[in-house]
PDB file of N, CA and C in Angstrom:
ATOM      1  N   UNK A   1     -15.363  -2.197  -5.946  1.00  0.00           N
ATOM      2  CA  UNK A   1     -14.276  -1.242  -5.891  1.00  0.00           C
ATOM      3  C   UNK A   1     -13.507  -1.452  -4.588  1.00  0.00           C
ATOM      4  N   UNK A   2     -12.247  -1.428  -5.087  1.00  0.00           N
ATOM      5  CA  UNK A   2     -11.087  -1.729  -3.701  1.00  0.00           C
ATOM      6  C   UNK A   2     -10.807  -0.494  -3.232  1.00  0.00           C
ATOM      7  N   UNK A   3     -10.639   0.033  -1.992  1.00  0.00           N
ATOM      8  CA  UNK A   3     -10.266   1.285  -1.805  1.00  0.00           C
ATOM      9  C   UNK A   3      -8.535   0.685  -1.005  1.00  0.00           C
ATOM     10  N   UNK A   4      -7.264   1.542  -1.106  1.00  0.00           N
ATOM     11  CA  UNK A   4      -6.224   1.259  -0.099  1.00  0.00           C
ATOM     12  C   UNK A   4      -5.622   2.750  -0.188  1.00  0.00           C
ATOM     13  N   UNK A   5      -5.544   1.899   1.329  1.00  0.00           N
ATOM     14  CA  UNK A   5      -5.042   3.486   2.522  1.00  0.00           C
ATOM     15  C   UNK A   5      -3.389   3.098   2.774  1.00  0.00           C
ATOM     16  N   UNK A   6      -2.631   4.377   2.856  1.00  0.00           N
ATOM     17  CA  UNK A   6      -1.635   3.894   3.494  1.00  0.00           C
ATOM     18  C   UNK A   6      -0.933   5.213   4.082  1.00  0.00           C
ATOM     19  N   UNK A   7      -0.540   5.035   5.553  1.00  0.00           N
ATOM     20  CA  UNK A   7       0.483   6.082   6.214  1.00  0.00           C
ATOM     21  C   UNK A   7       1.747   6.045   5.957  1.00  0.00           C
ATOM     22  N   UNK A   8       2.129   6.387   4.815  1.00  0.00           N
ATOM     23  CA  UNK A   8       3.518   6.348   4.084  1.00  0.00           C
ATOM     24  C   UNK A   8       4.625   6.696   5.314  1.00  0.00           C
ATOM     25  N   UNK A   9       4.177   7.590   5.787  1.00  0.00           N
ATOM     26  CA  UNK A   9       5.192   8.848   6.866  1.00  0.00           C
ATOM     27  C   UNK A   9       5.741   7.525   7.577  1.00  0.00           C
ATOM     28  N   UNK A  10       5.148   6.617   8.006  1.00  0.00           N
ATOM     29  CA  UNK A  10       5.451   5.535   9.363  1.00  0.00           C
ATOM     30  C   UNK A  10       5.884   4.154   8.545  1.00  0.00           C
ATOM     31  N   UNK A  11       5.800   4.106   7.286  1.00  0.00           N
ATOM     32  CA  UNK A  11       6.882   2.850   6.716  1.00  0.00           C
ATOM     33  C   UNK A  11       8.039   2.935   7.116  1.00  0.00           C
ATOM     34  N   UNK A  12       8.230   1.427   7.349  1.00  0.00           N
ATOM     35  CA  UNK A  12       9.988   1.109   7.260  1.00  0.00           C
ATOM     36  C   UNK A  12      10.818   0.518   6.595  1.00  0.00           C
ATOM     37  N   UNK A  13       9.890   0.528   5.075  1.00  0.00           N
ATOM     38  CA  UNK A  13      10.303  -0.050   4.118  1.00  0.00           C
ATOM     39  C   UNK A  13      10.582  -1.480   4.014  1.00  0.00           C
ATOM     40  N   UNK A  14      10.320  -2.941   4.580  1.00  0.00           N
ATOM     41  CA  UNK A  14      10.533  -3.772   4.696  1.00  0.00           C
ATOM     42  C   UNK A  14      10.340  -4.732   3.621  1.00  0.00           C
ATOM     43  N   UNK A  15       9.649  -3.959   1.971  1.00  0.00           N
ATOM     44  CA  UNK A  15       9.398  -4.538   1.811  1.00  0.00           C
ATOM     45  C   UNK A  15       8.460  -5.864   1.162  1.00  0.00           C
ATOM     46  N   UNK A  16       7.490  -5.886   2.187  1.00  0.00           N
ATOM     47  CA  UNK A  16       6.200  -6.900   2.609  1.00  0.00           C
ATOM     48  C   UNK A  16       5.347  -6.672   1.402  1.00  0.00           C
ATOM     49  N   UNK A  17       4.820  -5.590   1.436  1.00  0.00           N
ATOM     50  CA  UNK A  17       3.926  -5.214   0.330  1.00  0.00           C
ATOM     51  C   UNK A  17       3.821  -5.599  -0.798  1.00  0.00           C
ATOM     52  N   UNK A  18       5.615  -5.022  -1.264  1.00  0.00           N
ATOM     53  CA  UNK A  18       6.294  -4.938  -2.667  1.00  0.00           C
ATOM     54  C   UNK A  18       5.949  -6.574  -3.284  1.00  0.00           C
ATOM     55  N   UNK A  19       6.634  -7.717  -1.582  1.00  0.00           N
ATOM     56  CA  UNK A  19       6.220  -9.123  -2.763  1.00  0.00           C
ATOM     57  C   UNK A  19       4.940  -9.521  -2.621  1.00  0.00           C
ATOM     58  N   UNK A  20       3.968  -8.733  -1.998  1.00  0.00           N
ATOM     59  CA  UNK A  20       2.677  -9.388  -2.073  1.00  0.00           C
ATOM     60  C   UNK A  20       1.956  -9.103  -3.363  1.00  0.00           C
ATOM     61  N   UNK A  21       1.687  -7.565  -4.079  1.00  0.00           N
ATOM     62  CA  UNK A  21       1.453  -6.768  -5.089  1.00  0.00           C
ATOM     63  C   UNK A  21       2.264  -6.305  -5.590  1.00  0.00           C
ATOM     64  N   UNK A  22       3.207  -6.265  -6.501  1.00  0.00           N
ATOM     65  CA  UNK A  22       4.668  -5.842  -7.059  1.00  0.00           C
ATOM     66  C   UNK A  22       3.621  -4.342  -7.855  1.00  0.00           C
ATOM     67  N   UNK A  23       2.616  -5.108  -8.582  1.00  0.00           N
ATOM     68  CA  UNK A  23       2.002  -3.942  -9.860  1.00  0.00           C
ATOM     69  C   UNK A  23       1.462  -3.170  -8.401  1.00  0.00           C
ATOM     70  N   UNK A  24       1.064  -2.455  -7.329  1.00  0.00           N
ATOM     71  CA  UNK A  24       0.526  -1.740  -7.095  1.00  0.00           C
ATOM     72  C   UNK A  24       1.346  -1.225  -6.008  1.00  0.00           C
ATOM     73  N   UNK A  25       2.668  -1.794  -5.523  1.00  0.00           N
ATOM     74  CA  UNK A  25       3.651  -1.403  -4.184  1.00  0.00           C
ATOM     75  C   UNK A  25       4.997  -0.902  -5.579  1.00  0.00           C
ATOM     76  N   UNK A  26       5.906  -0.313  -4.521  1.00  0.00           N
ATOM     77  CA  UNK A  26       7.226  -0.366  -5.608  1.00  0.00           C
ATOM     78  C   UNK A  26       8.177   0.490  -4.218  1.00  0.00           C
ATOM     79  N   UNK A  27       9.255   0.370  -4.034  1.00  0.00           N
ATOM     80  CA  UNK A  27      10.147   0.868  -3.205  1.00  0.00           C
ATOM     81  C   UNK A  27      11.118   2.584  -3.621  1.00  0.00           C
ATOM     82  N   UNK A  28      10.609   3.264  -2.728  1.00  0.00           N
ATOM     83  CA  UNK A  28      11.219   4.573  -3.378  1.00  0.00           C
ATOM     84  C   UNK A  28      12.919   4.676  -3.245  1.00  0.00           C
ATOM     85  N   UNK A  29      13.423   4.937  -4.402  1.00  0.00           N
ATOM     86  CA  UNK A  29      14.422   5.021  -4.409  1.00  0.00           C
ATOM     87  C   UNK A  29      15.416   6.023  -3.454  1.00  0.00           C
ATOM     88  N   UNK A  30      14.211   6.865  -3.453  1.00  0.00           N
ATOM     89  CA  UNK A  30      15.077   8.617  -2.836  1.00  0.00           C
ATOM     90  C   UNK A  30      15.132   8.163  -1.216  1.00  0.00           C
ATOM     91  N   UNK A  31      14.118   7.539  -0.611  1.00  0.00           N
ATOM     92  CA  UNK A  31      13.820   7.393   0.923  1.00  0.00           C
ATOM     93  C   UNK A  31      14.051   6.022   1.150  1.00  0.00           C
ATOM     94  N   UNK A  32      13.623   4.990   0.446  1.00  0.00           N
ATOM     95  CA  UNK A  32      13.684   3.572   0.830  1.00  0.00           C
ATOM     96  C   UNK A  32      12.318   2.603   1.503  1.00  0.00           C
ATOM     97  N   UNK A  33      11.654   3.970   1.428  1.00  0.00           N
ATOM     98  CA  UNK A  33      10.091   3.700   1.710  1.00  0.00           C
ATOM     99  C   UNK A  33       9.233   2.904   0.838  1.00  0.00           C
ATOM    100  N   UNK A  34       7.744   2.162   1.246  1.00  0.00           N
ATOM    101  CA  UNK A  34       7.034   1.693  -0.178  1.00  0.00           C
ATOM    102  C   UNK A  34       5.987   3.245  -0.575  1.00  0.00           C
ATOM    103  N   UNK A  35       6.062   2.739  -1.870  1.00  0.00           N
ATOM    104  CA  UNK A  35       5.147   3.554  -2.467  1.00  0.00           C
ATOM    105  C   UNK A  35       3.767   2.944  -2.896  1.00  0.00           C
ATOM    106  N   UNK A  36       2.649   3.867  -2.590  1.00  0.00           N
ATOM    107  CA  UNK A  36       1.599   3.299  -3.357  1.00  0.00           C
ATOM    108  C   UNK A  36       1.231   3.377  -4.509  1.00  0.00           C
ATOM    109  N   UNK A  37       1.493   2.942  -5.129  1.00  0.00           N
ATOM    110  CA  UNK A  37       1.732   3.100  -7.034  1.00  0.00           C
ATOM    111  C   UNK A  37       0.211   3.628  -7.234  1.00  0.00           C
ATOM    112  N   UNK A  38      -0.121   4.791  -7.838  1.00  0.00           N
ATOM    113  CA  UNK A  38      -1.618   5.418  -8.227  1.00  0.00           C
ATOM    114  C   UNK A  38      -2.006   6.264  -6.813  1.00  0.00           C
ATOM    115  N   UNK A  39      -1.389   6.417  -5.894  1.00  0.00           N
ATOM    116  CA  UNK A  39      -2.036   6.708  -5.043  1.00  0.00           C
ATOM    117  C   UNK A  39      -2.048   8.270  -5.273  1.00  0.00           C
ATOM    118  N   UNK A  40      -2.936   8.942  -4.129  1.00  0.00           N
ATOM    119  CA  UNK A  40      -3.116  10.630  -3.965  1.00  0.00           C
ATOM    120  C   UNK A  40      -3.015  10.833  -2.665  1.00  0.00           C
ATOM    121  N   UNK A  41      -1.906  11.654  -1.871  1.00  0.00           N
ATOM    122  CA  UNK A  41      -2.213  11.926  -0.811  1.00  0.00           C
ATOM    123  C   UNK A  41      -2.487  13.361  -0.067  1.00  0.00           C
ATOM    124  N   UNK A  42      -2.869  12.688   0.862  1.00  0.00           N
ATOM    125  CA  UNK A  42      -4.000  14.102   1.727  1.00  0.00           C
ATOM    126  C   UNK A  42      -3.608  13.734   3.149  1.00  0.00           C
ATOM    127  N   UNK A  43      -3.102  14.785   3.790  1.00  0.00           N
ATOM    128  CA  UNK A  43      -2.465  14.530   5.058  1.00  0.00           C
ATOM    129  C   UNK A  43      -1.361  14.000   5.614  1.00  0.00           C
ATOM    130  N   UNK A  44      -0.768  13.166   4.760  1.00  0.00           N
ATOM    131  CA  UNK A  44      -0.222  12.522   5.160  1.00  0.00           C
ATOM    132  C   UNK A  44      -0.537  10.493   4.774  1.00  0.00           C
ATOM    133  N   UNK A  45      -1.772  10.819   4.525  1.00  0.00           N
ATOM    134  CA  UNK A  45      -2.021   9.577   3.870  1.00  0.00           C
ATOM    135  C   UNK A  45      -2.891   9.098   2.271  1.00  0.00           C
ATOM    136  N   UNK A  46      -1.681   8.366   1.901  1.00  0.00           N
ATOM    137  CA  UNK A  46      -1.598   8.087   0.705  1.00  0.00           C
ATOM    138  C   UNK A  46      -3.066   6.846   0.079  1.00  0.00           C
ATOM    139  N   UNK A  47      -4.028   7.514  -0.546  1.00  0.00           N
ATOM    140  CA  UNK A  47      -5.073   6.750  -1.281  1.00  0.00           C
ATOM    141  C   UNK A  47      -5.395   6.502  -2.828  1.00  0.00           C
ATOM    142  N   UNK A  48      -5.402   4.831  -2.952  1.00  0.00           N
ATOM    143  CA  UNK A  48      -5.708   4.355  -4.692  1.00  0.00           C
ATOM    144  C   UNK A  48      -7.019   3.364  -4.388  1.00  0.00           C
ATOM    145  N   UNK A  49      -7.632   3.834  -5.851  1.00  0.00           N
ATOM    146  CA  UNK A  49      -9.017   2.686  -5.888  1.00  0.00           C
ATOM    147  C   UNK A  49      -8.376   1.874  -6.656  1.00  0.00           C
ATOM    148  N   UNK A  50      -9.170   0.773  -6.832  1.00  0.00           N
ATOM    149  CA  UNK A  50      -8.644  -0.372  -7.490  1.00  0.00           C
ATOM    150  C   UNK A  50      -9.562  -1.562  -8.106  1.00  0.00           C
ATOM    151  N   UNK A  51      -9.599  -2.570  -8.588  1.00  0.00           N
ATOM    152  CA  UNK A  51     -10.906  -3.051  -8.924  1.00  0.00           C
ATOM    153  C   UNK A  51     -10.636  -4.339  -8.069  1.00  0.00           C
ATOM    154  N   UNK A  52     -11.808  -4.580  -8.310  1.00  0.00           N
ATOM    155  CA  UNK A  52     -11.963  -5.908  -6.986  1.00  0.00           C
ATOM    156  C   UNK A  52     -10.965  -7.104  -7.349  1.00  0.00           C
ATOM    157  N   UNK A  53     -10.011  -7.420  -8.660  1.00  0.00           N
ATOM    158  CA  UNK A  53      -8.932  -8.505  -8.822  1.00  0.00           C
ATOM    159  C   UNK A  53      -7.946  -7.722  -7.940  1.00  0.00           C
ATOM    160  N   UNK A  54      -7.437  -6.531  -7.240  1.00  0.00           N
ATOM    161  CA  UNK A  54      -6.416  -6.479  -6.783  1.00  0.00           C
ATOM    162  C   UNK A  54      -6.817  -6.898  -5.291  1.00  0.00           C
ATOM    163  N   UNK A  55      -7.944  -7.157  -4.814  1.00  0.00           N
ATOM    164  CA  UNK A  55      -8.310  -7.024  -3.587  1.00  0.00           C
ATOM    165  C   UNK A  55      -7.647  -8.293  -2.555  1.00  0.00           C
ATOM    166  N   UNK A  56      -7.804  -9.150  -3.020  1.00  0.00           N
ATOM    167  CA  UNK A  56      -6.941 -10.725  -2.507  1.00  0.00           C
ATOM    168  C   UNK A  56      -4.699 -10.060  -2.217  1.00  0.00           C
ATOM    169  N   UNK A  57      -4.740  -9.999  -2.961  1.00  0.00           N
ATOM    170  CA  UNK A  57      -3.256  -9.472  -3.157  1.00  0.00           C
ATOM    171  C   UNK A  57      -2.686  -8.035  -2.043  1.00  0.00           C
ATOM    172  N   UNK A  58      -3.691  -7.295  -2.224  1.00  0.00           N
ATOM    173  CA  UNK A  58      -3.470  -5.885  -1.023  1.00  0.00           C
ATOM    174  C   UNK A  58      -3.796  -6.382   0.254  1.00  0.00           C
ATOM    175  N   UNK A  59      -5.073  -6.966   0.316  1.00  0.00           N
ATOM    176  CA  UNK A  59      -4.913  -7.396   1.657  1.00  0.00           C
ATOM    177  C   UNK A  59      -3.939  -8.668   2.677  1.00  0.00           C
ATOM    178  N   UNK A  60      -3.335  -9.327   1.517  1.00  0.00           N
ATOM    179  CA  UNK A  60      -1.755  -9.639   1.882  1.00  0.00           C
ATOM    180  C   UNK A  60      -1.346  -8.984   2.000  1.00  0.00           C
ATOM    181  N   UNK A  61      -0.846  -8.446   1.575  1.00  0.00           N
ATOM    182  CA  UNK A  61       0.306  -6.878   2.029  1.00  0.00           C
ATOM    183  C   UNK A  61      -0.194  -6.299   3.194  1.00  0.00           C
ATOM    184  N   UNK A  62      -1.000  -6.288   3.409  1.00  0.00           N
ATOM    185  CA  UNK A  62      -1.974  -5.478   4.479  1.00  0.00           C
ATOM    186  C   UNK A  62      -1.476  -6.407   6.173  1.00  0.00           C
ATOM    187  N   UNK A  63      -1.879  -7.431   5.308  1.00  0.00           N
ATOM    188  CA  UNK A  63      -1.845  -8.344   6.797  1.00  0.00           C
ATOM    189  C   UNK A  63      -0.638  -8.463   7.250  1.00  0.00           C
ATOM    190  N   UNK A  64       0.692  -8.421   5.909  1.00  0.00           N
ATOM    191  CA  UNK A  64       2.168  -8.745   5.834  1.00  0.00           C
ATOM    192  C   UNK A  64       2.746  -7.714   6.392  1.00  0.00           C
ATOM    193  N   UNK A  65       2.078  -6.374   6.576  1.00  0.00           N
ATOM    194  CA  UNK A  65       2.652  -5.061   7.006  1.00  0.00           C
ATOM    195  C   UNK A  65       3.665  -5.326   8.401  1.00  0.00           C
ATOM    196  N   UNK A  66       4.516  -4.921   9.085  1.00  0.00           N
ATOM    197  CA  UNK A  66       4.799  -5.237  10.229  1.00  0.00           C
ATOM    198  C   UNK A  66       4.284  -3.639  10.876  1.00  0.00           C
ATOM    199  N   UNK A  67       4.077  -3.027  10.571  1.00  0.00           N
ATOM    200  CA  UNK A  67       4.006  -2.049  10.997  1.00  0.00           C
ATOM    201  C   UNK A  67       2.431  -1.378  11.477  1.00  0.00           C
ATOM    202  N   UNK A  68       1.376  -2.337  10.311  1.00  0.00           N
ATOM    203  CA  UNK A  68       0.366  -1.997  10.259  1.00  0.00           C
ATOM    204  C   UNK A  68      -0.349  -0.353   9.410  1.00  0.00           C
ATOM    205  N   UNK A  69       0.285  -0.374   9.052  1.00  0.00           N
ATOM    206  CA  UNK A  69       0.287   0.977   7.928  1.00  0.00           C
ATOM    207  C   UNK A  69      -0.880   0.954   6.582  1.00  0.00           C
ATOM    208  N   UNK A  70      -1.203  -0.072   6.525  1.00  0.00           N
ATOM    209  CA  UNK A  70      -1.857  -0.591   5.258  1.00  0.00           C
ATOM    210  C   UNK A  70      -3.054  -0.873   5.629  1.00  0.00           C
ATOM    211  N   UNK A  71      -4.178  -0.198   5.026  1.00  0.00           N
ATOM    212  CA  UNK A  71      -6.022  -0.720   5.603  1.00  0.00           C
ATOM    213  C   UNK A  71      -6.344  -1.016   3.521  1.00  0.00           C
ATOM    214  N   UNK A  72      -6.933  -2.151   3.338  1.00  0.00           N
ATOM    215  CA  UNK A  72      -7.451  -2.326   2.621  1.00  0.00           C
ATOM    216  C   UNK A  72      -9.401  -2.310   3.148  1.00  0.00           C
ATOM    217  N   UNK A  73      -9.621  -1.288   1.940  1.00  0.00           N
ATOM    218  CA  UNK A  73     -11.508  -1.642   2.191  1.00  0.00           C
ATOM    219  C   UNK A  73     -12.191  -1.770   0.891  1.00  0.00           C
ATOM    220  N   UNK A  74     -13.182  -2.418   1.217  1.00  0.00           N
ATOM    221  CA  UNK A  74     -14.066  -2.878   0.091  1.00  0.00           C
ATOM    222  C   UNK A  74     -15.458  -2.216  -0.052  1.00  0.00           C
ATOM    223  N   UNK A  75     -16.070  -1.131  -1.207  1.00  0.00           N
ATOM    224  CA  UNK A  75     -17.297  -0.994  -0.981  1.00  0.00           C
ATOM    225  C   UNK A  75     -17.426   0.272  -2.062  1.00  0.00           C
TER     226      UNK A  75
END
């Protein structure tokens, strides 16, 4: 099981994500922010599980972040 975290509030939309995982990023129209497609958030930060084929792909995005906003974990 993939777990991904993300601090939506501090995107700058660049992006990065969207071409690493298209099926699990997507760009909000209303703000210009990424979205975490499935996600639930609490606090301020946005969480989706995922199965271990998305795990290679998020943690591109992860690494691609410029911002650092994105924690992919495994377990």
């Amino acid at each position: 099981m993939v777990r991904i975290v993300q601090q939506r509030a501090k995107c700058i939309g660049c992006h990065a994500c969207v071409d690493a995982a298209p099926y699990r990023w997507r760009i909000s129209r209303k703000d210009g922010k990424c979205t975490l497609i499935g996600g639930t958030e609490k606090k301020g930060w946005f969480t989706a599980r995922t199965d271990d084929d998305e795990l290679e792909a998020n943690l591109l995005a992860a690494a691609n972040c410029p911002v650092k906003i994105i924690r992919v974990e495994v377990g």
